[in-house]
Protein backbone atom coordinates (compact mmCIF):
# COMPACT_ATOMS: atom_id res chain seq x y z
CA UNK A 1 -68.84 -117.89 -7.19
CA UNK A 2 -67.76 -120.17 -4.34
CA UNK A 3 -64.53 -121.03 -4.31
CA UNK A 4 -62.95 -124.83 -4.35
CA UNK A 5 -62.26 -124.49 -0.39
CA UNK A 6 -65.22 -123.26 0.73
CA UNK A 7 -67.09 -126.18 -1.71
CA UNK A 8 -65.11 -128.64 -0.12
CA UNK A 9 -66.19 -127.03 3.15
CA UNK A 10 -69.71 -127.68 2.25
CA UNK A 11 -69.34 -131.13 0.81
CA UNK A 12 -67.40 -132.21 4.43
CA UNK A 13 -70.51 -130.62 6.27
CA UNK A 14 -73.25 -132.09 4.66
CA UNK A 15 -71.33 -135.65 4.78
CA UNK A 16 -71.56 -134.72 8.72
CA UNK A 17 -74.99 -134.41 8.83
CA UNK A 18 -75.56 -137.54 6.40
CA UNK A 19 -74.13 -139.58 8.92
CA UNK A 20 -75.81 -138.53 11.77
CA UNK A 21 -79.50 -138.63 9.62
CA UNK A 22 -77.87 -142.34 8.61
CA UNK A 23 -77.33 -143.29 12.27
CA UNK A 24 -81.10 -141.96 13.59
CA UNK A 25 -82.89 -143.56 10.73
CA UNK A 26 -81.24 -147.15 11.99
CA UNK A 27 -82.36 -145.58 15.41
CA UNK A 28 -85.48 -145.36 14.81
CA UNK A 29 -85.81 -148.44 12.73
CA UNK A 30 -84.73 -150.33 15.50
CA UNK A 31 -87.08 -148.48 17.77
CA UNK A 32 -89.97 -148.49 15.76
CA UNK A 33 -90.32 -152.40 15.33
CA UNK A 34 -89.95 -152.82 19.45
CA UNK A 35 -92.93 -149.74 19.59
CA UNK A 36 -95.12 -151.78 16.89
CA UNK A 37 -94.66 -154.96 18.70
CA UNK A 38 -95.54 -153.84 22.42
CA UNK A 39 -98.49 -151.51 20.61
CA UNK A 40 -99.31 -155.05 18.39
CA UNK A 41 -99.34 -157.00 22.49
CA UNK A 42 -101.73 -154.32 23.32
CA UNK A 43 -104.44 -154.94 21.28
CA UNK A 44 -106.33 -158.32 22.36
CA UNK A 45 -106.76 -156.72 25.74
CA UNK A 46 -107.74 -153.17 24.06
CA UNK A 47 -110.45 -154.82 21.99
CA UNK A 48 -112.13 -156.82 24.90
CA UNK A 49 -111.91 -153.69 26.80
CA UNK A 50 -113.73 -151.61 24.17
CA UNK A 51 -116.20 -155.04 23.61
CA UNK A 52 -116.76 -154.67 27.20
CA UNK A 53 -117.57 -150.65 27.46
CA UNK A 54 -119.85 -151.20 24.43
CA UNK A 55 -121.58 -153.76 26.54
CA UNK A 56 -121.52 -151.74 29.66
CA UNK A 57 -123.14 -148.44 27.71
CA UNK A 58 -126.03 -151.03 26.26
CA UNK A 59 -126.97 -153.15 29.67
CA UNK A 60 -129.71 -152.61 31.43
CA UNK A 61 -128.77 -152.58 34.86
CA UNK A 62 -129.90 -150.60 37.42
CA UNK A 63 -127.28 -148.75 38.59
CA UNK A 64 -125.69 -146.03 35.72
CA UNK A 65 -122.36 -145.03 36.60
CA UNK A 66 -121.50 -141.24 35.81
CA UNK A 67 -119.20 -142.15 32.80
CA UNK A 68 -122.20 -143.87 30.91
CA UNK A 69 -124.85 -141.04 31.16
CA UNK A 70 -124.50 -137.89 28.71
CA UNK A 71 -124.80 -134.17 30.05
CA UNK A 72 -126.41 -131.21 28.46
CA UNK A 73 -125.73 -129.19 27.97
CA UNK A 74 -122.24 -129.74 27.60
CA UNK A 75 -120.19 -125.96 28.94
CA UNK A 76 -116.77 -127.72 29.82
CA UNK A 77 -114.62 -130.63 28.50
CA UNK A 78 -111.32 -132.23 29.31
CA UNK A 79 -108.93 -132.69 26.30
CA UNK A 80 -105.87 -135.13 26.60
CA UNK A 81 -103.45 -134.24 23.64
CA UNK A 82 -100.67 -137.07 23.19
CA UNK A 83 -97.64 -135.30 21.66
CA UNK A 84 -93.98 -136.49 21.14
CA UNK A 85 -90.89 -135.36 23.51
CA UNK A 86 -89.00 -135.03 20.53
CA UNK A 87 -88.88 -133.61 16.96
CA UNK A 88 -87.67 -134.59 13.60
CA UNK A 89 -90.63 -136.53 13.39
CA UNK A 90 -92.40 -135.13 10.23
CA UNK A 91 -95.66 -133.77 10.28
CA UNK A 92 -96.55 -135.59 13.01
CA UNK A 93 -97.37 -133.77 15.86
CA UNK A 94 -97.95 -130.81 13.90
CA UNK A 95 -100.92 -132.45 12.56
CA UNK A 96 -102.28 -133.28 15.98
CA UNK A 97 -101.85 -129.60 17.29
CA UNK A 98 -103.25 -128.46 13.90
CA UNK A 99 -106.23 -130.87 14.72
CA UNK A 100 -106.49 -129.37 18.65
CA UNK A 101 -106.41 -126.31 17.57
CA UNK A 102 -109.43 -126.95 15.13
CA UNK A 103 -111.24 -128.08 17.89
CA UNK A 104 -110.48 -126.04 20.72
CA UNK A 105 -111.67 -122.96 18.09
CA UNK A 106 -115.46 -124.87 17.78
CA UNK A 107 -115.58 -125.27 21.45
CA UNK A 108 -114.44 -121.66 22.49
CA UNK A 109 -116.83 -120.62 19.30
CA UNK A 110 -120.03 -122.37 21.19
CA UNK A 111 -118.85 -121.17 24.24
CA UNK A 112 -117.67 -124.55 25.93
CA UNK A 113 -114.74 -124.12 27.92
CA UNK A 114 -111.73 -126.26 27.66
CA UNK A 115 -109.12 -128.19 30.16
CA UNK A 116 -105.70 -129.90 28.71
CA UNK A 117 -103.64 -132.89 29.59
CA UNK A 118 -100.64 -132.75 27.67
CA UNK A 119 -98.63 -135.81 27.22
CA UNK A 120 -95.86 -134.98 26.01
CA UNK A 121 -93.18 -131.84 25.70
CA UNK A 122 -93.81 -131.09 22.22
CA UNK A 123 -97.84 -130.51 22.86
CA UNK A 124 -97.51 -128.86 26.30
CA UNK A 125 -94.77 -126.08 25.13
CA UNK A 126 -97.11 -125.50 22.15
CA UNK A 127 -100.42 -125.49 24.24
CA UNK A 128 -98.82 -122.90 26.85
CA UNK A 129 -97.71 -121.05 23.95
CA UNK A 130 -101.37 -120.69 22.70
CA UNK A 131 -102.87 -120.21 26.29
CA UNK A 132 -104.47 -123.40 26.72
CA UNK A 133 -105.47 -123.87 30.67
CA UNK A 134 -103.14 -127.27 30.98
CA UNK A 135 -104.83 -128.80 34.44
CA UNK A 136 -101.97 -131.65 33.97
CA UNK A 137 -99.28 -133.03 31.81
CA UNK A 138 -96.50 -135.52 31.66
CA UNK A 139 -93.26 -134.92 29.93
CA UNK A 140 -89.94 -137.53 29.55
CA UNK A 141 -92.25 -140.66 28.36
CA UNK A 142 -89.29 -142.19 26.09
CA UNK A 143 -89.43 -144.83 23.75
CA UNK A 144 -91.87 -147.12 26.72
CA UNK A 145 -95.22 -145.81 28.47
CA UNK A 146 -95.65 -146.52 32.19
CA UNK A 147 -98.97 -146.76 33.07
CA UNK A 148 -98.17 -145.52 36.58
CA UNK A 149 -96.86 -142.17 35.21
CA UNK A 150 -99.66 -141.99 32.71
CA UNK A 151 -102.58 -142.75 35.99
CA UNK A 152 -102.34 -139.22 37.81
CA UNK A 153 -102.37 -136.60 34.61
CA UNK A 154 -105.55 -138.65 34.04
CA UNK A 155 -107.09 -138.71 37.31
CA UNK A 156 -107.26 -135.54 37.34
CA UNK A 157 -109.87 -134.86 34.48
CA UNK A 158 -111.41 -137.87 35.87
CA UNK A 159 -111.82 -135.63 39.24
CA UNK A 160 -113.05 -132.92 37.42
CA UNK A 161 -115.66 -134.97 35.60
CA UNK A 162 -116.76 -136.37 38.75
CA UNK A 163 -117.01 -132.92 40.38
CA UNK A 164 -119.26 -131.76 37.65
CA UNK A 165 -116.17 -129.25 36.58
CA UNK A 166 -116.23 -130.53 33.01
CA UNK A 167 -118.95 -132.47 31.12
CA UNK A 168 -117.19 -134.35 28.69
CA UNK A 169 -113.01 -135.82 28.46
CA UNK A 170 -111.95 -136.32 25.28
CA UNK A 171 -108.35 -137.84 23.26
CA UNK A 172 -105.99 -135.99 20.28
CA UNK A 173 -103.60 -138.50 19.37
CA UNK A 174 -101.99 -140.50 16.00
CA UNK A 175 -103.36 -143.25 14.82
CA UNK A 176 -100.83 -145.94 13.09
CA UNK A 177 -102.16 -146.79 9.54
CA UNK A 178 -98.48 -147.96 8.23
CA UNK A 179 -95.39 -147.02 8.47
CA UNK A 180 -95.31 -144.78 5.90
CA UNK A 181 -99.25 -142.94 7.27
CA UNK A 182 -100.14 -141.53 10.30
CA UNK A 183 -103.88 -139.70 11.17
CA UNK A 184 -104.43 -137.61 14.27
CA UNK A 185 -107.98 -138.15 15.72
CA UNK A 186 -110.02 -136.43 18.12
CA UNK A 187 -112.38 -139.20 19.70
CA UNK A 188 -114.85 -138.51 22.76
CA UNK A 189 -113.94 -140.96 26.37
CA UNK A 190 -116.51 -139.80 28.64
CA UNK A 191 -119.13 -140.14 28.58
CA UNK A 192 -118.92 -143.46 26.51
CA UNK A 193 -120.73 -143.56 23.64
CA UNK A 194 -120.51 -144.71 19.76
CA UNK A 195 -117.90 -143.03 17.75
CA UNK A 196 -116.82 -145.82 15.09
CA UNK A 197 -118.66 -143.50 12.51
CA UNK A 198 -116.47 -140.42 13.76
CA UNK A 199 -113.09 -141.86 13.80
CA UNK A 200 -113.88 -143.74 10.81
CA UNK A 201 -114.82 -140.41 8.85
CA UNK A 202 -111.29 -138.81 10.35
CA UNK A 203 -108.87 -141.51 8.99
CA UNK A 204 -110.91 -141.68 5.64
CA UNK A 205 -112.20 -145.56 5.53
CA UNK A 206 -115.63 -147.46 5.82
CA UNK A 207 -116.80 -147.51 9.42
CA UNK A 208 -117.59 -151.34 8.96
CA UNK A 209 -113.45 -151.53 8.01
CA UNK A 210 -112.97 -149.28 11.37
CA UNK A 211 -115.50 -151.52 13.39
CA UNK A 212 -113.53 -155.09 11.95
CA UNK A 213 -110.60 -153.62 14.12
CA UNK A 214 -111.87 -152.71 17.19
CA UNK A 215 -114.44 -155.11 18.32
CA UNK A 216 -115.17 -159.03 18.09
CA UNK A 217 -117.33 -160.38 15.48
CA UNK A 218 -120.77 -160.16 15.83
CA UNK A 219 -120.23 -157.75 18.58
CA UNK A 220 -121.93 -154.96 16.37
CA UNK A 221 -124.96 -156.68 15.69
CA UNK A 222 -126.22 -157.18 19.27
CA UNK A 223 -129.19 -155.38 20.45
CA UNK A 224 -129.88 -153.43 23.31
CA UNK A 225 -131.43 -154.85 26.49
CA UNK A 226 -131.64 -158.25 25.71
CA UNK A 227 -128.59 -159.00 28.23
CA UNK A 228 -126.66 -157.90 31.40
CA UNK A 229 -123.62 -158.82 33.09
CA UNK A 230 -124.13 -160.19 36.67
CA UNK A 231 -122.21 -158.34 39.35
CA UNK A 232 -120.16 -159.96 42.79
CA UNK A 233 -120.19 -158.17 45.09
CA UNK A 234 -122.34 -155.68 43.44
CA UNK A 235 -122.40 -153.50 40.91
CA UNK A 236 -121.84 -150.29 41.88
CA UNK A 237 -117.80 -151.50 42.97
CA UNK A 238 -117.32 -153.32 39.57
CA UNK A 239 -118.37 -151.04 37.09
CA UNK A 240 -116.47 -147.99 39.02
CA UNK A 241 -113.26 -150.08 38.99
CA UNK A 242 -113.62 -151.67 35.78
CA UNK A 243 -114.38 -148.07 34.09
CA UNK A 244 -111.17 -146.38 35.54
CA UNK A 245 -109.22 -149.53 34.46
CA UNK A 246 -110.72 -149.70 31.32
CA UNK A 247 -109.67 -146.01 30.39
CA UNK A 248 -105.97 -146.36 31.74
CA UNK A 249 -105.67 -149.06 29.53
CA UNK A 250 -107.33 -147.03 26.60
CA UNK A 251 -105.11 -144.36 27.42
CA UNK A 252 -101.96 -146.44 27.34
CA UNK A 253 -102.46 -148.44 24.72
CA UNK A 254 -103.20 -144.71 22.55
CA UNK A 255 -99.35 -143.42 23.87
CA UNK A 256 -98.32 -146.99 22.85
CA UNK A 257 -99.49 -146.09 19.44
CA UNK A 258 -98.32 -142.90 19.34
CA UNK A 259 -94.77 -144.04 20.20
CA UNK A 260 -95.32 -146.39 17.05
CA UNK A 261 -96.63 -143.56 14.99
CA UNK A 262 -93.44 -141.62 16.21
CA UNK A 263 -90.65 -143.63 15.23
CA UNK A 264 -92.12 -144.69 12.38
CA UNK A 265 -92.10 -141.06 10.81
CA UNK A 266 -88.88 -140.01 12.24
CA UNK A 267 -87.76 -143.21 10.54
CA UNK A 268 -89.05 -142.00 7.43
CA UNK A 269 -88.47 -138.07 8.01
CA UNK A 270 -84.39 -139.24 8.41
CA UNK A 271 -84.37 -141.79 5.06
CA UNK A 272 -85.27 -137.97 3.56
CA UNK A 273 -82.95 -136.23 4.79
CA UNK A 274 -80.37 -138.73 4.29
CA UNK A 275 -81.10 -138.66 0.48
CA UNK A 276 -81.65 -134.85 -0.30
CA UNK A 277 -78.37 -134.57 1.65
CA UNK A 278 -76.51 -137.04 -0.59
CA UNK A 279 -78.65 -135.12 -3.53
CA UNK A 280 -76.85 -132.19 -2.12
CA UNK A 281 -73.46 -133.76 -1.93
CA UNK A 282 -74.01 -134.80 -5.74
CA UNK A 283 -74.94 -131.18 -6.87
CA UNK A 284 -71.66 -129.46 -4.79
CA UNK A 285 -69.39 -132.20 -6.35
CA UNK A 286 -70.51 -131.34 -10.04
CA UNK A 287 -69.81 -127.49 -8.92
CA UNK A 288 -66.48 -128.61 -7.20
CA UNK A 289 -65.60 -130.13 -10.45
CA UNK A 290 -66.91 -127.70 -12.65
CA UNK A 291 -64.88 -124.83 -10.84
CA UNK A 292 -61.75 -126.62 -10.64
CA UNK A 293 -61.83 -127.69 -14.51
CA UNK A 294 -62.40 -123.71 -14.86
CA UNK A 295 -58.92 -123.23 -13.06
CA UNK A 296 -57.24 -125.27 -14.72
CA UNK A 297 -58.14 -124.33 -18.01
CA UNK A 298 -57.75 -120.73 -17.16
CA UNK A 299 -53.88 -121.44 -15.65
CA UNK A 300 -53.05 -123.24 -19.46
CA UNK A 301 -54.40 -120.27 -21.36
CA UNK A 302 -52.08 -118.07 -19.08
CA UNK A 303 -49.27 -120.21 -19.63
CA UNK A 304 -49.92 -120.77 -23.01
CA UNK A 305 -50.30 -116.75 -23.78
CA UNK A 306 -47.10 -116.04 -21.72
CA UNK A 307 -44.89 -118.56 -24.09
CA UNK A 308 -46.57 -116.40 -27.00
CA UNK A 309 -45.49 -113.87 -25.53
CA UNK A 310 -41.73 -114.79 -25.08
């Protein structure tokens, strides 16, 4: 059995560490509202981008820019994995590597081979643990994305798409449900096509509750061909700009997400610790008590047998 010094050792420790967990839970509280808002910002201009894409992958022009026609068959794709820098998050980004790895497995499986961006430390140090072939990453994000240190980890799949090198980029990263749940998804970029149903059936709602976030009303319901955009100065120059834009701003508006996700379940991974640690400090106490009750009682019996004695 322990003894009182060592118990009070213990108890002193664990106080520590309580007030450390205490301090990053406010830390992250703090952090996580700014992340929400600036991901919350985001979102107007994410929506008319995707309303726009949708648009873009249903007009009829002429001209079809290599990011709206499919390949097959498919024998390369790009994966961008958006991971934290940090830990004592949770579960978070080990359910996003557990959902990369799932997926890199079906590709190698049917023989498609596989490029990484990593954003983030946590996802690159695991990916060159596994042997991934990382092409480009980007570590030290912090608690703000910058689009200009986001652009050139991206341009290079977009290079190798454009080459013909891979046939297909597509994104691993959390999506925000609350502050208390977080879902990693795997979602296809390029080429653009359809995948409400897909990252509806991933975070486990209705693709119609899915669609009512991500596009305009009415937006679903149009048909193909009966519409086009028109084009100044023509539309080979739009479309190639407005599709690189349009994915940089998908791109940061997922790490703005992901920050959200991040500090949300840090936030809730520290409120844990901070109460199995004063759980712990409880339990030690009772034993602190319990032992020193036991000395005392055992120094009156010794007293009380020596005066017998005399």
């Amino acid at each position: 059995m322990a003894s009182g010094r060592e118990i009070r050792t213990k108890i002193n420790s664990v106080k520590s560490t309580q007030k450390i967990t205490k301090a990053m839970e406010m830390v992250a509280a703090s952090k996580m509202r700014k992340a929400q808002q600036r991901m919350l910002a985001g979102i107007p201009y994410w929506k008319r981008i995707r309303a726009v894409l949708r648009h873009l992958r249903h007009a009829s022009t002429e001209y079809k820019h290599d990011f709206l026609v499919q390949r097959d068959p498919v024998k390369a794709v790009g994966l961008i994995v958006i991971t934290s820098d940090k830990g004592l998050c949770g579960g978070l980004n080990i359910n996003i590597l557990r959902a990369v790895v799932k997926q890199m497995k079906q590709w190698r499986d049917a023989g498609v081979e596989v490029e990484v961006c990593a954003i983030g430390g946590k996802g690159l140090g695991f990916l060159q643990r596994v042997g991934a072939n990382i092409v480009s990453y980007v570590r030290g994000i912090g608690d703000s994305p910058h689009l200009e240190r986001l652009t050139p980890a991206l341009s290079v799949l977009f290079k190798d798409y454009t080459d013909g090198k891979i046939d297909q980029i597509h994104l691993c990263t959390s999506v925000f449900i609350n502050t208390m749940t977080q879902k990693p998804i795997v979602t296809q970029l390029v080429p653009i096509k359809d995948t409400a149903d897909e990252i509806a059936a991933q975070l486990g709602i209705p693709t119609a509750e899915w669609l009512k976030g991500v596009v305009y009303e009415g937006e679903a319901s149009r048909q193909e061909g009966h519409w086009d955009y028109i084009y100044e100065p023509n539309a080979p120059l739009i479309i190639d700009r407005l599709l690189r834009r349009a994915f940089e701003s998908v791109l940061y508006q997922a790490v703005a997400e992901h920050i959200a996700c991040e500090m949300s379940a840090r936030m809730v991974a520290m409120k844990a610790a901070s109460e199995n640690a004063q759980d712990l400090i409880q339990e030690l106490t009772l034993l602190y008590n319990k032992n020193r009750q036991a000395a005392i009682t055992q120094e009156l019996a010794e007293i009380s047998a020596g005066a017998a004695a005399v």
